[in-house]
PDB file of N, CA and C in Angstrom:
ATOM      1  N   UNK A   1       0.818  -1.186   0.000  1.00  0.00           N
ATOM      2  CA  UNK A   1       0.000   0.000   0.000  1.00  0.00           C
ATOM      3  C   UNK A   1       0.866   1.255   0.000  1.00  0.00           C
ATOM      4  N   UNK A   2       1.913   0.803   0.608  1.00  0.00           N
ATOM      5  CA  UNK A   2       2.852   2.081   0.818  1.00  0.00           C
ATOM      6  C   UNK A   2       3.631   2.560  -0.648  1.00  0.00           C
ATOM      7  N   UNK A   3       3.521   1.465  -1.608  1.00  0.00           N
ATOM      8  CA  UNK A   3       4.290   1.868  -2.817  1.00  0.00           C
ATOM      9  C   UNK A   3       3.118   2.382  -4.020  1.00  0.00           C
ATOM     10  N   UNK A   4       1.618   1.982  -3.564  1.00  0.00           N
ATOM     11  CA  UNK A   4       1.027   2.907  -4.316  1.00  0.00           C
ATOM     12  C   UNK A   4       0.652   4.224  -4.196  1.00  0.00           C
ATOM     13  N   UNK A   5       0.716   4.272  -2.332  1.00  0.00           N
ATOM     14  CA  UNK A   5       0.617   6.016  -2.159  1.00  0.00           C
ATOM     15  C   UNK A   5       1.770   6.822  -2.932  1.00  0.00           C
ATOM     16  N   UNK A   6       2.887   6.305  -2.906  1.00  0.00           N
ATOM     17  CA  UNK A   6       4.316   7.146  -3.469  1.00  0.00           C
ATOM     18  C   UNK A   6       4.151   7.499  -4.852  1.00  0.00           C
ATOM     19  N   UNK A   7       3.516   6.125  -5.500  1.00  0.00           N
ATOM     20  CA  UNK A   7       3.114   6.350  -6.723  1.00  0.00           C
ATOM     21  C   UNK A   7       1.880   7.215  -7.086  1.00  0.00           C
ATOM     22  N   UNK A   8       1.683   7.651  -6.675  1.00  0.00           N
ATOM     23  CA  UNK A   8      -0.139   8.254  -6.958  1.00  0.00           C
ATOM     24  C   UNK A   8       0.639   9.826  -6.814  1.00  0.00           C
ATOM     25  N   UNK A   9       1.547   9.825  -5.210  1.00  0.00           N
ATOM     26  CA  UNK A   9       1.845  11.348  -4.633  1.00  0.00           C
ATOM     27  C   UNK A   9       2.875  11.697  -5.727  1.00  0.00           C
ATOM     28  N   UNK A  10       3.792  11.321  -6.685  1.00  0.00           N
ATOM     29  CA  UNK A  10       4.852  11.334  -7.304  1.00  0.00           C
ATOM     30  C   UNK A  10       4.108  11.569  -9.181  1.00  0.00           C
ATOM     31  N   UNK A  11       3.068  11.009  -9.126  1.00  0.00           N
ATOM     32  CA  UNK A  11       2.516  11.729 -10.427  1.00  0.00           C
ATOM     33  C   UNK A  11       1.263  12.322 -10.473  1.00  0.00           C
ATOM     34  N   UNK A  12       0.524  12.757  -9.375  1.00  0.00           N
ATOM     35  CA  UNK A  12      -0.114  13.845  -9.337  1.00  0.00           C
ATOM     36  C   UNK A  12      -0.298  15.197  -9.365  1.00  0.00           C
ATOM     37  N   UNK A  13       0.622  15.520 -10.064  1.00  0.00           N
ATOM     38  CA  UNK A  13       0.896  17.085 -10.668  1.00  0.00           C
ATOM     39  C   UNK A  13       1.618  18.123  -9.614  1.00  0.00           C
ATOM     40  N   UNK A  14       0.891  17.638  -8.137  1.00  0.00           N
ATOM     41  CA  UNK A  14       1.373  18.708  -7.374  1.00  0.00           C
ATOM     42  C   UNK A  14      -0.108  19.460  -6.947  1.00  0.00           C
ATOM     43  N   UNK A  15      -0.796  18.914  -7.471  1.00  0.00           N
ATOM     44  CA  UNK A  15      -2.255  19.870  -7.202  1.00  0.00           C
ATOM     45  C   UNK A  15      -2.620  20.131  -5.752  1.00  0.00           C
ATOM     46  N   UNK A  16      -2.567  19.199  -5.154  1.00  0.00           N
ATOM     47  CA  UNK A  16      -3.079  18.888  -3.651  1.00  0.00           C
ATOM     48  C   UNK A  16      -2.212  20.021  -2.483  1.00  0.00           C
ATOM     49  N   UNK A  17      -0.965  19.154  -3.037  1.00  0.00           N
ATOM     50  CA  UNK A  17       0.461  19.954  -2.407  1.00  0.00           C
ATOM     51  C   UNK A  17       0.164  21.275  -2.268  1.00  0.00           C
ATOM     52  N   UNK A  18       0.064  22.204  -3.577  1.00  0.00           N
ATOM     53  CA  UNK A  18      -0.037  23.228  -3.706  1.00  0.00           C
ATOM     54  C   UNK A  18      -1.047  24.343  -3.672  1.00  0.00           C
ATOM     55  N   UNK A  19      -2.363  23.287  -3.420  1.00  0.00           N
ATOM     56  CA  UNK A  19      -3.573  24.048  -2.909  1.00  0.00           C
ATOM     57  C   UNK A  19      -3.573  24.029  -1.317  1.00  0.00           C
ATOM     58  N   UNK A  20      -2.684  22.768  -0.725  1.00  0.00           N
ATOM     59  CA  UNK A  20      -2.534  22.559   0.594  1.00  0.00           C
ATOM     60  C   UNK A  20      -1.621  23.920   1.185  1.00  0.00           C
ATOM     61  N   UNK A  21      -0.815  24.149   0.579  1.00  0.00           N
ATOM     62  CA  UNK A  21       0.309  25.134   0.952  1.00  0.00           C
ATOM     63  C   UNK A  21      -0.315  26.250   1.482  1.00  0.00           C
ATOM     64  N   UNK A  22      -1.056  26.674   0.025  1.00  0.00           N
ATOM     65  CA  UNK A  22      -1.651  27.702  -0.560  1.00  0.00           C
ATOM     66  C   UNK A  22      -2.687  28.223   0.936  1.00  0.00           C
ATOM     67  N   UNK A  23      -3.462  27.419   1.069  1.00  0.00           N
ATOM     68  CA  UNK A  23      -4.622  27.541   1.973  1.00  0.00           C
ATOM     69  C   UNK A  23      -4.399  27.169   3.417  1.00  0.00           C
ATOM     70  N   UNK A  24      -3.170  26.762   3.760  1.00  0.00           N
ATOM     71  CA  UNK A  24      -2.681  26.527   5.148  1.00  0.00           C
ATOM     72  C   UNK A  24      -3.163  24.915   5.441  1.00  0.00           C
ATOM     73  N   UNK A  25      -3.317  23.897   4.753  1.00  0.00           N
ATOM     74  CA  UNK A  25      -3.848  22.479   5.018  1.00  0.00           C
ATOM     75  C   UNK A  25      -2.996  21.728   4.628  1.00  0.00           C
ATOM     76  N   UNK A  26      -3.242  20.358   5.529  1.00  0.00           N
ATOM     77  CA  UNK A  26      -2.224  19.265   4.843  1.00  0.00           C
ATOM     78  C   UNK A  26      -2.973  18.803   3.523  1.00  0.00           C
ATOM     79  N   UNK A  27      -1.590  18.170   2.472  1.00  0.00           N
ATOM     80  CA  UNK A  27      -1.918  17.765   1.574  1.00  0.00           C
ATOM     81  C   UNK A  27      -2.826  16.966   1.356  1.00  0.00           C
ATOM     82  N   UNK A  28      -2.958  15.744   2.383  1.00  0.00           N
ATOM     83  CA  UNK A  28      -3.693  14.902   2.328  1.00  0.00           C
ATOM     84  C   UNK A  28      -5.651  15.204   3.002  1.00  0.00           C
ATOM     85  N   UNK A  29      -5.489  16.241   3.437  1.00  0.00           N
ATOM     86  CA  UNK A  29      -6.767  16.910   3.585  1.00  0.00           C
ATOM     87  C   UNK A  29      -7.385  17.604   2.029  1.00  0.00           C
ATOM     88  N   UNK A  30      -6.486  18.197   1.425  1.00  0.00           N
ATOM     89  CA  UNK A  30      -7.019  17.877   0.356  1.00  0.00           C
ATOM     90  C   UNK A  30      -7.566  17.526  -0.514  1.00  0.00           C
ATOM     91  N   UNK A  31      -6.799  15.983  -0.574  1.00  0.00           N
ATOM     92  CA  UNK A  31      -6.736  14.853  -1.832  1.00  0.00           C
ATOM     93  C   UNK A  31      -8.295  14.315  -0.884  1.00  0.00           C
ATOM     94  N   UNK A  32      -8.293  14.334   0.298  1.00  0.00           N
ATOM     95  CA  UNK A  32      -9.732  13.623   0.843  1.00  0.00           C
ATOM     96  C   UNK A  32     -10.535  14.721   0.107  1.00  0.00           C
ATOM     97  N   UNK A  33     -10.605  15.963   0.489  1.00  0.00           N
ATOM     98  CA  UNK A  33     -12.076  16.860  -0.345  1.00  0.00           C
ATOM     99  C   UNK A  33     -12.025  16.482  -1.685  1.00  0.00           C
ATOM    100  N   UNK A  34     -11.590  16.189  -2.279  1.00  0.00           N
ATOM    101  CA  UNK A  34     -11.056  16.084  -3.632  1.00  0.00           C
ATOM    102  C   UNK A  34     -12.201  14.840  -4.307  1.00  0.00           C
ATOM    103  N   UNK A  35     -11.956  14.092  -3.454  1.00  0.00           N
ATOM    104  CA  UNK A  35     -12.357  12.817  -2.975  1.00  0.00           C
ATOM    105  C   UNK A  35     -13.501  12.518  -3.092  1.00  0.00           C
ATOM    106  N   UNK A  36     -14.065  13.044  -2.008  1.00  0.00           N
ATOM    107  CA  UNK A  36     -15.177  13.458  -1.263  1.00  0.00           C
ATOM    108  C   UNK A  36     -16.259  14.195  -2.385  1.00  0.00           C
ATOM    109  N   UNK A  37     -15.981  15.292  -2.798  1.00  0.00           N
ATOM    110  CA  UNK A  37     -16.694  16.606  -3.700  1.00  0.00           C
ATOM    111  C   UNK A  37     -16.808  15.327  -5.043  1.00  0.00           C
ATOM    112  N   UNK A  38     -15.754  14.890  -5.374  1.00  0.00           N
ATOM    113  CA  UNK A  38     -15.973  13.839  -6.779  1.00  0.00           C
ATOM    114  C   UNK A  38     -17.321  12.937  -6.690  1.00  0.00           C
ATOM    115  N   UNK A  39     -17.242  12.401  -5.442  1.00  0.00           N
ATOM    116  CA  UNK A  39     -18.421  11.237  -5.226  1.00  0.00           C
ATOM    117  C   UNK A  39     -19.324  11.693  -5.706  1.00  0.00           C
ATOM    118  N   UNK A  40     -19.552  13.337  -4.652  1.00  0.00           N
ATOM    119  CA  UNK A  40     -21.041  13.560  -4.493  1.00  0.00           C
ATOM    120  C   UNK A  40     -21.143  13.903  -5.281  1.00  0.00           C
ATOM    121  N   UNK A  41     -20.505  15.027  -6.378  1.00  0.00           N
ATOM    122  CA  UNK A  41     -21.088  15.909  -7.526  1.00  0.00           C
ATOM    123  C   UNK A  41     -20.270  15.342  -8.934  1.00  0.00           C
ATOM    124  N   UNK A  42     -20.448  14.114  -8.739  1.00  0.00           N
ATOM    125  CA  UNK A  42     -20.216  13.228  -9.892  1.00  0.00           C
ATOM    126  C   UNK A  42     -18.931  13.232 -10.550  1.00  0.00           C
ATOM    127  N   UNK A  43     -18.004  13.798 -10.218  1.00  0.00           N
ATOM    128  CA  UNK A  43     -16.831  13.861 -11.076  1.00  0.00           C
ATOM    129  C   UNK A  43     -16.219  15.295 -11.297  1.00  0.00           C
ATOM    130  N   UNK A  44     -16.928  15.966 -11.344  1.00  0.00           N
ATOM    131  CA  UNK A  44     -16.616  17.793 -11.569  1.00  0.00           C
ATOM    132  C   UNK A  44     -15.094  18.474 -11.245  1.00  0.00           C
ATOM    133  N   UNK A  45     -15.027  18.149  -9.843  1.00  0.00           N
ATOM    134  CA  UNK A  45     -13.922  18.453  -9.262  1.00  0.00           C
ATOM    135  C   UNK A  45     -12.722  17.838 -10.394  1.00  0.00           C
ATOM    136  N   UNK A  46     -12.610  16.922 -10.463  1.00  0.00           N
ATOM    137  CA  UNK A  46     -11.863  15.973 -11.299  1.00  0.00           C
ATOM    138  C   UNK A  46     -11.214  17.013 -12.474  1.00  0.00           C
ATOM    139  N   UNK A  47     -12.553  18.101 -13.646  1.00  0.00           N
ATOM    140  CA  UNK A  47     -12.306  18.847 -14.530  1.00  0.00           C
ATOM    141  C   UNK A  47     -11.194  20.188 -13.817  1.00  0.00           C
ATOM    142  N   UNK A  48     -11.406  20.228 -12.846  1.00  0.00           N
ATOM    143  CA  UNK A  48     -11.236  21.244 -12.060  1.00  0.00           C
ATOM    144  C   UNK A  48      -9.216  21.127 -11.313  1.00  0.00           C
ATOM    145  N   UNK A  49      -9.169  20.025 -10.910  1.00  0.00           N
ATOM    146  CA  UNK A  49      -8.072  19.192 -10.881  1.00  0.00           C
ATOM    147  C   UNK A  49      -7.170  19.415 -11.799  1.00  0.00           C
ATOM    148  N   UNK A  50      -7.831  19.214 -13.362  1.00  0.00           N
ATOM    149  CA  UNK A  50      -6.720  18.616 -14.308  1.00  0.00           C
ATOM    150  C   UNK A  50      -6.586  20.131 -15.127  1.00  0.00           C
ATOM    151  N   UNK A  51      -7.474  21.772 -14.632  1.00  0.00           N
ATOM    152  CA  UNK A  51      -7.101  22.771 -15.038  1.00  0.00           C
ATOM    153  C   UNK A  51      -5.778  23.211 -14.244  1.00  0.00           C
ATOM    154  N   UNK A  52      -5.885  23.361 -13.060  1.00  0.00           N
ATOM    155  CA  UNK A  52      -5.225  23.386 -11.941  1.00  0.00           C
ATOM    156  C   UNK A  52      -3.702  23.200 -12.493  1.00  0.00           C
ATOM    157  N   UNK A  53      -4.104  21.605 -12.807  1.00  0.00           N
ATOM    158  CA  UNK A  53      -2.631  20.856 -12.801  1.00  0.00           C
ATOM    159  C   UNK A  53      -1.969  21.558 -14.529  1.00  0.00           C
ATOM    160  N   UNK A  54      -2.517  21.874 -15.396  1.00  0.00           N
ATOM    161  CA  UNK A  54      -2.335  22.388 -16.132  1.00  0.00           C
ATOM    162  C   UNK A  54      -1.527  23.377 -16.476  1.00  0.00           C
ATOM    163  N   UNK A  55      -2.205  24.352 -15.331  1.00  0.00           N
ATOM    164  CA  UNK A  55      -2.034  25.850 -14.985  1.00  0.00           C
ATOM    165  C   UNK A  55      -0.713  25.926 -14.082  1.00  0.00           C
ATOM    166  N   UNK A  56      -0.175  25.104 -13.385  1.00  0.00           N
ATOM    167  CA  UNK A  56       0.581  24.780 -12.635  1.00  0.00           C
ATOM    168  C   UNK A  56       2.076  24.058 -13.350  1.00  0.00           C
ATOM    169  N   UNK A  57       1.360  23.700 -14.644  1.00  0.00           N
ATOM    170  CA  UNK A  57       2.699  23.188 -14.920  1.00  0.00           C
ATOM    171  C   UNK A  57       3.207  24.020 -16.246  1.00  0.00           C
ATOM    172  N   UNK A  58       2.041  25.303 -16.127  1.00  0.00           N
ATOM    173  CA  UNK A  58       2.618  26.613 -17.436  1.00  0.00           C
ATOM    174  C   UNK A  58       3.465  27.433 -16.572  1.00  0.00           C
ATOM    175  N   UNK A  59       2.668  27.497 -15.350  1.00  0.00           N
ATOM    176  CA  UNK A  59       3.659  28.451 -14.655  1.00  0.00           C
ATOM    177  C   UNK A  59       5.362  27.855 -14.143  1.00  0.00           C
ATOM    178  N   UNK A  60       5.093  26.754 -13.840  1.00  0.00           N
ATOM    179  CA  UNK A  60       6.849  26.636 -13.592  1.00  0.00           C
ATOM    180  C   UNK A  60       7.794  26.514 -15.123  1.00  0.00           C
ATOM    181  N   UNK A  61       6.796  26.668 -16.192  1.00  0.00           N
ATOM    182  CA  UNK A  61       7.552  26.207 -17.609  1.00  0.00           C
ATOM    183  C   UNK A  61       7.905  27.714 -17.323  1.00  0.00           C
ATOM    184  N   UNK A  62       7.378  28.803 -17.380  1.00  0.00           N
ATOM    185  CA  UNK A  62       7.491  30.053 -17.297  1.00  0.00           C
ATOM    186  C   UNK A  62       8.598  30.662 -16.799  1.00  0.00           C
ATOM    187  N   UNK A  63       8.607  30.014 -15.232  1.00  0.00           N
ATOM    188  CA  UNK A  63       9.679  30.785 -14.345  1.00  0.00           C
ATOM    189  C   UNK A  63      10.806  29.953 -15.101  1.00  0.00           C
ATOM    190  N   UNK A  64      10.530  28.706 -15.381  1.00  0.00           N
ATOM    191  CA  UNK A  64      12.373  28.068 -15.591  1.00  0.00           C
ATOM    192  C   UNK A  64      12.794  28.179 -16.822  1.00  0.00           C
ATOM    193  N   UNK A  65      12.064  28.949 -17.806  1.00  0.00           N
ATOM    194  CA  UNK A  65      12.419  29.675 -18.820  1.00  0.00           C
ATOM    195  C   UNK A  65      12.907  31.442 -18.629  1.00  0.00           C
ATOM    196  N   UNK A  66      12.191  31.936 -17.892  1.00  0.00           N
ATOM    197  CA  UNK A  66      12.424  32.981 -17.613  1.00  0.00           C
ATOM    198  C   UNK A  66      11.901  34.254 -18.138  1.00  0.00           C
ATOM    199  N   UNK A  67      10.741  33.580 -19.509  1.00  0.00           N
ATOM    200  CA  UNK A  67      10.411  34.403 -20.438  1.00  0.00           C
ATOM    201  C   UNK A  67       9.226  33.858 -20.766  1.00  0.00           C
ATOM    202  N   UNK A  68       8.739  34.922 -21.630  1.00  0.00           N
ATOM    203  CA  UNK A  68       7.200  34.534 -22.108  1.00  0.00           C
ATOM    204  C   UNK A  68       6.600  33.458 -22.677  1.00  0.00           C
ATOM    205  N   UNK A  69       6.030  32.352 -22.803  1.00  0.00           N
ATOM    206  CA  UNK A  69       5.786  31.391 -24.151  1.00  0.00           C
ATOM    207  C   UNK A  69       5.878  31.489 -25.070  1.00  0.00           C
ATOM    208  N   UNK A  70       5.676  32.226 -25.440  1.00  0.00           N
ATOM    209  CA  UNK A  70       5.312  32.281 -27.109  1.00  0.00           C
ATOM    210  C   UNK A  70       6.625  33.347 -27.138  1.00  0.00           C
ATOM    211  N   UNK A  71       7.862  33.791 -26.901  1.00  0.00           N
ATOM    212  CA  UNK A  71       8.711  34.754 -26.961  1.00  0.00           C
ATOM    213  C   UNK A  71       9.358  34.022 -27.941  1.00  0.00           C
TER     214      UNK A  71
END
């Protein structure tokens, strides 16, 4: 069990992490709302997740370029 949490925490974008940071919560309080909000409202969160993770991985392309995208 312990080698699929590593695996799950190691390619999940960082979303959790960084909304956890963000908002003063542990990560894993998170990934439970995450969780949780999916059940009840069918999946939604999920769309919401994979903008996030998106958005998250323009911005570090950004800083470790140093310059605009499209420059």
């Amino acid at each position: 069990m312990g080698t699929l949490r590593s695996i799950i925490e190691k390619y999940s974008f960082g979303v959790c992490s960084y909304l956890g940071a963000k908002m003063g919560l542990q990560s894993s309080r998170v990934r439970l709302y995450f969780i949780y909000t999916s059940f009840v409202t069918l999946g939604s969160p999920i769309i919401i997740y994979l903008v996030v993770a998106f958005w998250l991985n323009i911005k570090s392309y950004i800083k470790r370029n140093g310059s605009l995208l499209f420059d």
